[in-house]
Protein backbone atom coordinates (compact mmCIF):
# COMPACT_ATOMS: atom_id res chain seq x y z
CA UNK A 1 0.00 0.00 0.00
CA UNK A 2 1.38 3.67 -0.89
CA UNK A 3 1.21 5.40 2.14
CA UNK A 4 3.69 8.41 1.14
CA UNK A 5 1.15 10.21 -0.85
CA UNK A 6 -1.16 10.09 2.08
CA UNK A 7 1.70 11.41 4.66
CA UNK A 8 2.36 14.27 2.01
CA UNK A 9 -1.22 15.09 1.85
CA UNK A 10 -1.58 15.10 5.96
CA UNK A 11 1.53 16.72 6.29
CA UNK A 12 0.24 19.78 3.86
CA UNK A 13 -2.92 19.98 6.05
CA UNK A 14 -1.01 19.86 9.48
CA UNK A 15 1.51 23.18 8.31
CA UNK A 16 -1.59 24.91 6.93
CA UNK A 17 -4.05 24.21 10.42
CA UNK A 18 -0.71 24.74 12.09
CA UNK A 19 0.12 28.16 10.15
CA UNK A 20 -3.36 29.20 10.18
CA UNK A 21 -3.82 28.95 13.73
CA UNK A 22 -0.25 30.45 14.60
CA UNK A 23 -1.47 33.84 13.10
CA UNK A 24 -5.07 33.43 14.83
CA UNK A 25 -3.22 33.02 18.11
CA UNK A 26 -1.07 35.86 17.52
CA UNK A 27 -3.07 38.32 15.53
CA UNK A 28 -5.79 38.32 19.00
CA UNK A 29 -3.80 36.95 21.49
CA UNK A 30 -5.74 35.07 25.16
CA UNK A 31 -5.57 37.34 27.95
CA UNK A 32 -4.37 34.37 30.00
CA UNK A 33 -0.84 33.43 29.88
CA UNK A 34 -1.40 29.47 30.16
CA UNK A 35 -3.93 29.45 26.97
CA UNK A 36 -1.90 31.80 25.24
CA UNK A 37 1.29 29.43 25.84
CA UNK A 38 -1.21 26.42 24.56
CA UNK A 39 -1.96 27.52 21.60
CA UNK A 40 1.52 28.61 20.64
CA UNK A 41 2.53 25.27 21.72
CA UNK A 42 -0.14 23.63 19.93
CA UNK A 43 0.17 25.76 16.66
CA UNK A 44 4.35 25.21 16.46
CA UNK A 45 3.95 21.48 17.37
CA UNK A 46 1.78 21.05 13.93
CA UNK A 47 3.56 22.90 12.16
CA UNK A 48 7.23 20.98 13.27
CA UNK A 49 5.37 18.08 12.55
CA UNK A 50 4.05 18.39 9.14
CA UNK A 51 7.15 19.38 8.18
CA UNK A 52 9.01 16.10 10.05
CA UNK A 53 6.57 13.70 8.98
CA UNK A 54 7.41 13.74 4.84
CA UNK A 55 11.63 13.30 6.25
CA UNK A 56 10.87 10.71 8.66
CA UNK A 57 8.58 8.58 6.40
CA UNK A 58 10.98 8.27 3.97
CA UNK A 59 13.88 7.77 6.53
CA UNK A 60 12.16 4.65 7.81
CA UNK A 61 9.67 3.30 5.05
CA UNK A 62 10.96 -0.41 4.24
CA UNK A 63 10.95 -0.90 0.61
């Protein structure tokens, strides 16, 4: 089964969401620090891993 078109595909959607809600988060920012930190957390963690997920799938897919 050809699962590297799939990863590319999720990995495309993961930067976008990620990108998308990076500028939502800083654009009208919580007034609490601990959601504010969450989202930025949350935001940058989808956005590392869209990007990681294309290297490491074809770092470890058997062939």
């Amino acid at each position: 089964m050809r699962t590297k078109p799939l990863v590319y595909a999720l990995s495309a959607v993961a930067v976008v969401l990620g990108a998308l809600f990076l500028i939502s988060t800083i654009s009208s920012p919580s007034l609490d620090p601990l959601i504010f930190a969450r989202d930025l957390v949350t935001s940058t963690l989808a956005i590392v891993l869209g990007l990681l997920a294309p290297v490491l799938i074809r770092k470890f897919a058997a062939e």
